[in-house]
C-alpha atoms as a PDB file:
ATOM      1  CA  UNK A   1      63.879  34.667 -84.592  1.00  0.00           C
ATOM      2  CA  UNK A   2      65.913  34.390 -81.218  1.00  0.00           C
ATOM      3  CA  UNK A   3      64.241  34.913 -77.754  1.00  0.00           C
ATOM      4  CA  UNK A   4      65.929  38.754 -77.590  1.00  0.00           C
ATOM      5  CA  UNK A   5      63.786  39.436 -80.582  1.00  0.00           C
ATOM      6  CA  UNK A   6      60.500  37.951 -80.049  1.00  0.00           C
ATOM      7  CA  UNK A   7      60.620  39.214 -76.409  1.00  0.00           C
ATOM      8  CA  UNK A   8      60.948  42.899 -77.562  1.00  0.00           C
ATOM      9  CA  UNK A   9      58.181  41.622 -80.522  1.00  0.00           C
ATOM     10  CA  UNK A  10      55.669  40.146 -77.176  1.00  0.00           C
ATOM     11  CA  UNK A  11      56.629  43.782 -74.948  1.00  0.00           C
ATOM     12  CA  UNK A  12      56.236  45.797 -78.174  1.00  0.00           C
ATOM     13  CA  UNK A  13      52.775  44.158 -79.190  1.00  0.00           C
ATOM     14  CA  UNK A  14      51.652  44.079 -75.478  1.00  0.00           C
ATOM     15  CA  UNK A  15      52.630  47.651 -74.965  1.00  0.00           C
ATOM     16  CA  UNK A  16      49.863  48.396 -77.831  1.00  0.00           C
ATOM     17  CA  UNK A  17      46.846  46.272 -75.803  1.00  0.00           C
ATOM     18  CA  UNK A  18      46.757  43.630 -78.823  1.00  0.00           C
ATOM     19  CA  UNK A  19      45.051  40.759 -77.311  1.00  0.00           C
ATOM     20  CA  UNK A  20      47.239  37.700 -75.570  1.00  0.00           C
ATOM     21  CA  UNK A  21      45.885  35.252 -78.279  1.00  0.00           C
ATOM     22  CA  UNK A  22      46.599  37.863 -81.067  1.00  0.00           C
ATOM     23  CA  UNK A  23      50.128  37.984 -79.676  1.00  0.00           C
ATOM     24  CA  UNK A  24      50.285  34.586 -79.186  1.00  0.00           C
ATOM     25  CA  UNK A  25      49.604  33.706 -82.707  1.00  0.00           C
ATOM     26  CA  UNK A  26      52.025  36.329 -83.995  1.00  0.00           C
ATOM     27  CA  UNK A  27      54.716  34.870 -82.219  1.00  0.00           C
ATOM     28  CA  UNK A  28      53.612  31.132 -83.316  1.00  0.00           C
ATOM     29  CA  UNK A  29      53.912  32.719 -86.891  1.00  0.00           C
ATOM     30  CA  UNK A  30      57.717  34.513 -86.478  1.00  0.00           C
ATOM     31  CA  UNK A  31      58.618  31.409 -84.844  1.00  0.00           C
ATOM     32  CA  UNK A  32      58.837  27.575 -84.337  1.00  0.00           C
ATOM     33  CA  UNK A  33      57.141  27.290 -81.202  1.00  0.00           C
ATOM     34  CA  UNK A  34      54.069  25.656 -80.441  1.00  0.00           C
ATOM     35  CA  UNK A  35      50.910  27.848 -79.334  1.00  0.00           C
ATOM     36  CA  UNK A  36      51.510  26.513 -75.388  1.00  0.00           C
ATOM     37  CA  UNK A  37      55.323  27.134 -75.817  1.00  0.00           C
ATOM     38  CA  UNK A  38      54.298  30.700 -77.053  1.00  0.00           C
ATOM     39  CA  UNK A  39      52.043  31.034 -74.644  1.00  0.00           C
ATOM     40  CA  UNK A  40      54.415  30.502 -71.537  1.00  0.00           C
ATOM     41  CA  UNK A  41      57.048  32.342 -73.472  1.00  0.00           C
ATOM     42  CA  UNK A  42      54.700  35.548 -73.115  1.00  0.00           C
ATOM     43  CA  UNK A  43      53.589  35.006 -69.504  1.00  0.00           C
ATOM     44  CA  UNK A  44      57.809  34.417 -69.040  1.00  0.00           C
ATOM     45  CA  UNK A  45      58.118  37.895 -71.141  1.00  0.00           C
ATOM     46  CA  UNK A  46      55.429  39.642 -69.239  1.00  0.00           C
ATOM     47  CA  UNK A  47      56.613  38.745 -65.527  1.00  0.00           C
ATOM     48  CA  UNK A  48      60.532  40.355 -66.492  1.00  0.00           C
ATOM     49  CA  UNK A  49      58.923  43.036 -67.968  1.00  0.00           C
ATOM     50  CA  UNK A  50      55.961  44.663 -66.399  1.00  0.00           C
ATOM     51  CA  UNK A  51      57.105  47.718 -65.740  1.00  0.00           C
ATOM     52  CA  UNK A  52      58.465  48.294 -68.935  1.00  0.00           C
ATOM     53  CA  UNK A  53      55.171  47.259 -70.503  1.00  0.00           C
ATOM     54  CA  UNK A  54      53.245  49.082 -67.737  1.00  0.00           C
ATOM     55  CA  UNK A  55      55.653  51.817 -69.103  1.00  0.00           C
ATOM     56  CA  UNK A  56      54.558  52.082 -72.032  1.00  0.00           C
ATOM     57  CA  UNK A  57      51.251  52.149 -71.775  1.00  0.00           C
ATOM     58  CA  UNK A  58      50.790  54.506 -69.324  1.00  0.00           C
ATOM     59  CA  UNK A  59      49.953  57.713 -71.191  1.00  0.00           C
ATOM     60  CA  UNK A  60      46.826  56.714 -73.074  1.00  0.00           C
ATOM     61  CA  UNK A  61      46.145  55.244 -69.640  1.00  0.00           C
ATOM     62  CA  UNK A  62      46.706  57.820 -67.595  1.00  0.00           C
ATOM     63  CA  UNK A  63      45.036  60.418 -70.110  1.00  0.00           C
ATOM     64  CA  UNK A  64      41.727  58.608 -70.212  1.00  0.00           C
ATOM     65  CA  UNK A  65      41.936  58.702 -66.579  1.00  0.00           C
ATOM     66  CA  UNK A  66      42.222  61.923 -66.047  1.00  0.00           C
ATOM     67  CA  UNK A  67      39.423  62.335 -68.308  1.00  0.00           C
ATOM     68  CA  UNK A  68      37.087  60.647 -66.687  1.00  0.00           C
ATOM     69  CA  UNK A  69      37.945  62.152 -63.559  1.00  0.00           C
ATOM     70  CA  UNK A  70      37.614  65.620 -64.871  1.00  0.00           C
ATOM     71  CA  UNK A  71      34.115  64.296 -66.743  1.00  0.00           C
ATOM     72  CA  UNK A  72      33.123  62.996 -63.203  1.00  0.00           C
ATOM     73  CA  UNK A  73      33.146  66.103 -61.511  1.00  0.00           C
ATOM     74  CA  UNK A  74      32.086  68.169 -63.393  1.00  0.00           C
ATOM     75  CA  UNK A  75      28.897  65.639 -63.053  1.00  0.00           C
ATOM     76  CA  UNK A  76      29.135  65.039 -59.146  1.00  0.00           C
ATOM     77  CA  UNK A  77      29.519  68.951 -58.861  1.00  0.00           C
ATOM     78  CA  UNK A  78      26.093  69.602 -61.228  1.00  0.00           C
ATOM     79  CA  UNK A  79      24.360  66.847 -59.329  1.00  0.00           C
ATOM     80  CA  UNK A  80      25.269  68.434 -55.685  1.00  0.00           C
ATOM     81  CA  UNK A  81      24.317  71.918 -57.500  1.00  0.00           C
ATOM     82  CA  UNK A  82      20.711  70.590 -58.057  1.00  0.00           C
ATOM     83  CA  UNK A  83      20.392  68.383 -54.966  1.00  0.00           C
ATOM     84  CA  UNK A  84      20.972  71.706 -52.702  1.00  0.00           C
ATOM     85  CA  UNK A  85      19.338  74.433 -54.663  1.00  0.00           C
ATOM     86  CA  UNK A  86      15.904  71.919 -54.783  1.00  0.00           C
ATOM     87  CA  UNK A  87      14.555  73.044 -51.187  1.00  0.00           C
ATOM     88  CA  UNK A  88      15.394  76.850 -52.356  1.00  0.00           C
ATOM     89  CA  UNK A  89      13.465  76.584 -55.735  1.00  0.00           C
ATOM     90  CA  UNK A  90       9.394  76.194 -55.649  1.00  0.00           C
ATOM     91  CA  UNK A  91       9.052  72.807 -54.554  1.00  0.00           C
ATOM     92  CA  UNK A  92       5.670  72.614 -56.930  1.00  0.00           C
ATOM     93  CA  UNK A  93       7.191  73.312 -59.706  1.00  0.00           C
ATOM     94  CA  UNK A  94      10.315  70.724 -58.702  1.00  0.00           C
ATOM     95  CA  UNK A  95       7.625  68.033 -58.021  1.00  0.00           C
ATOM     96  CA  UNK A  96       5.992  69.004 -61.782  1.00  0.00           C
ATOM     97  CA  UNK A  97       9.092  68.368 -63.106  1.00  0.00           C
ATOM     98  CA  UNK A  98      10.432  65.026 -61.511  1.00  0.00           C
ATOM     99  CA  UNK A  99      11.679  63.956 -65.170  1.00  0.00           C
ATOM    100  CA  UNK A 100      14.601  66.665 -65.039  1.00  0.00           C
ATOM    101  CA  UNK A 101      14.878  65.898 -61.221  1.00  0.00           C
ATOM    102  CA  UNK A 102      15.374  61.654 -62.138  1.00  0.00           C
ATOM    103  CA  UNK A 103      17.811  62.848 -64.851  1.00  0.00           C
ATOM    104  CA  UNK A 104      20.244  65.738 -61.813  1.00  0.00           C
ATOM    105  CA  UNK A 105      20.022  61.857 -59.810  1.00  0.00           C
ATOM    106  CA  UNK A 106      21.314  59.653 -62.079  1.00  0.00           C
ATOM    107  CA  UNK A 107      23.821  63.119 -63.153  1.00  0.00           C
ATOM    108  CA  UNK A 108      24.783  62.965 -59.610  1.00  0.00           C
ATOM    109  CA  UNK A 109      25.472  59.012 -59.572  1.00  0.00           C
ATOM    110  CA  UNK A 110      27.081  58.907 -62.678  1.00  0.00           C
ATOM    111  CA  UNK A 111      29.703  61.690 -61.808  1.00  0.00           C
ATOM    112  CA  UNK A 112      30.041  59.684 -58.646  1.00  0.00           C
ATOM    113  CA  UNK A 113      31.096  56.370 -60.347  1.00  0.00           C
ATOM    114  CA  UNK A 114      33.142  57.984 -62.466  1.00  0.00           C
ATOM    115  CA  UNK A 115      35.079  60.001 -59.957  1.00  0.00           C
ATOM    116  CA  UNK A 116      35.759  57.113 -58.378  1.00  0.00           C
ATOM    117  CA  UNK A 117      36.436  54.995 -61.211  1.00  0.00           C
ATOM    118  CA  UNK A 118      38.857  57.756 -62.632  1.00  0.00           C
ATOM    119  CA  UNK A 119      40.820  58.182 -59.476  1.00  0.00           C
ATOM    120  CA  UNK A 120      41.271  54.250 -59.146  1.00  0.00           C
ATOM    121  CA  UNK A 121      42.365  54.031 -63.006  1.00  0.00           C
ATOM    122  CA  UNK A 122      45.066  56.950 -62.218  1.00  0.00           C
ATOM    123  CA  UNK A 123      45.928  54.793 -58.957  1.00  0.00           C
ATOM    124  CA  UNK A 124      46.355  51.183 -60.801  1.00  0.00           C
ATOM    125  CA  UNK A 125      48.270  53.065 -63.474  1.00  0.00           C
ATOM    126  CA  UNK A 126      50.840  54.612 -61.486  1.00  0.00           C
ATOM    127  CA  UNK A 127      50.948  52.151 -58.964  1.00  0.00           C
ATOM    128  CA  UNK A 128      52.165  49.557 -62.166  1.00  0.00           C
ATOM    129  CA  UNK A 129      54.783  52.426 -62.984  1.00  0.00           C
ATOM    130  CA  UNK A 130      56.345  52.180 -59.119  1.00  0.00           C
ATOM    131  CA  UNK A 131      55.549  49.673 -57.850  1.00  0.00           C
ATOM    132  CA  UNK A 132      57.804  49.401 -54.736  1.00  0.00           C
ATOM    133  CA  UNK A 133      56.657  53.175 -53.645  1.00  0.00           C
END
C-alpha cells in the first residue's frame, strides 16, 4: 500500500472511533512499517486531516449531544418544578417523604450536569468542524 491509501485507510478507520492502537496495528498489517513508524504516520495523518476526520464524525456526535441536552432539561426543568412547588405543598407531608424529595435533588443535579455536559459536547463538536470561526 502507498501513503495515499493507508492515509484514507487511518482517516477512514479514525472517522469510525476504532482505537489508535487498533488502527495502528491495521496499518502495521497492510503495510511494511514498523508499529512506531505507523504510529507517527497516524499522528502525521491526523494533524492534515482533522477536520475531515472531525467531519465525519460529527453526526453521531452531535446527535448524542443534543440528546443529552434535551434529556438534561427535561431533568433540570422537573427538579426546579419540585424545588418551587415544596414551600406550596404541606411541608409535613414533604418532610414524611424526604426519600422522593433526595431523589427531585439528585433529578435536579443530574439534569444540571447534563445540560451542561450536552451543551459543551455540541460546542467541542462544532468548534472541531470550524475551527477558525
Amino acid at each position: 500500500m502507498n501513503n495515499e491509501e493507508l492515509s484514507k485507510l487511518i482517516i477512514k478507520e479514525l472517522s469510525h472511533h476504532h482505537d489508535r492502537n487498533a488502527v495502528i496495528n491495521k496499518v502495521c498489517e497492510q503495510s511494511t512499517l514498523t508499529w512506531g513508524e505507523a504510529d507517527r504516520l497516524i499522528a502525521e495523518v491526523q494533524a492534515q486531516n482533522k477536520r475531515k476526520i472531525a467531519a465525519r464524525q460529527s453526526p453521531l456526535l452531535i446527535f448524542l449531544s443534543i440528546g443529552i441536552f434535551l434529556l438534561g432539561i427535561w431533568l433540570l426543568a422537573n427538579g426546579i418544578q419540585f424545588m418551587l412547588s415544596f414551600s406550596q405543598r404541606d411541608t409535613l407531608g414533604q418532610i414524611l417523604s424526604l426519600q422522593s424529595g433526595y431523589f427531585r435533588i439528585v433529578q435536579l443535579v443530574t439534569g444540571l450536569a447534563m445540560t451542561v455536559g450536552g451543551l459543551y459536547g455540541i460546542w467541542k463538536t462544532l468548534s472541531a468542524l470550524f475551527p477558525d470561526s
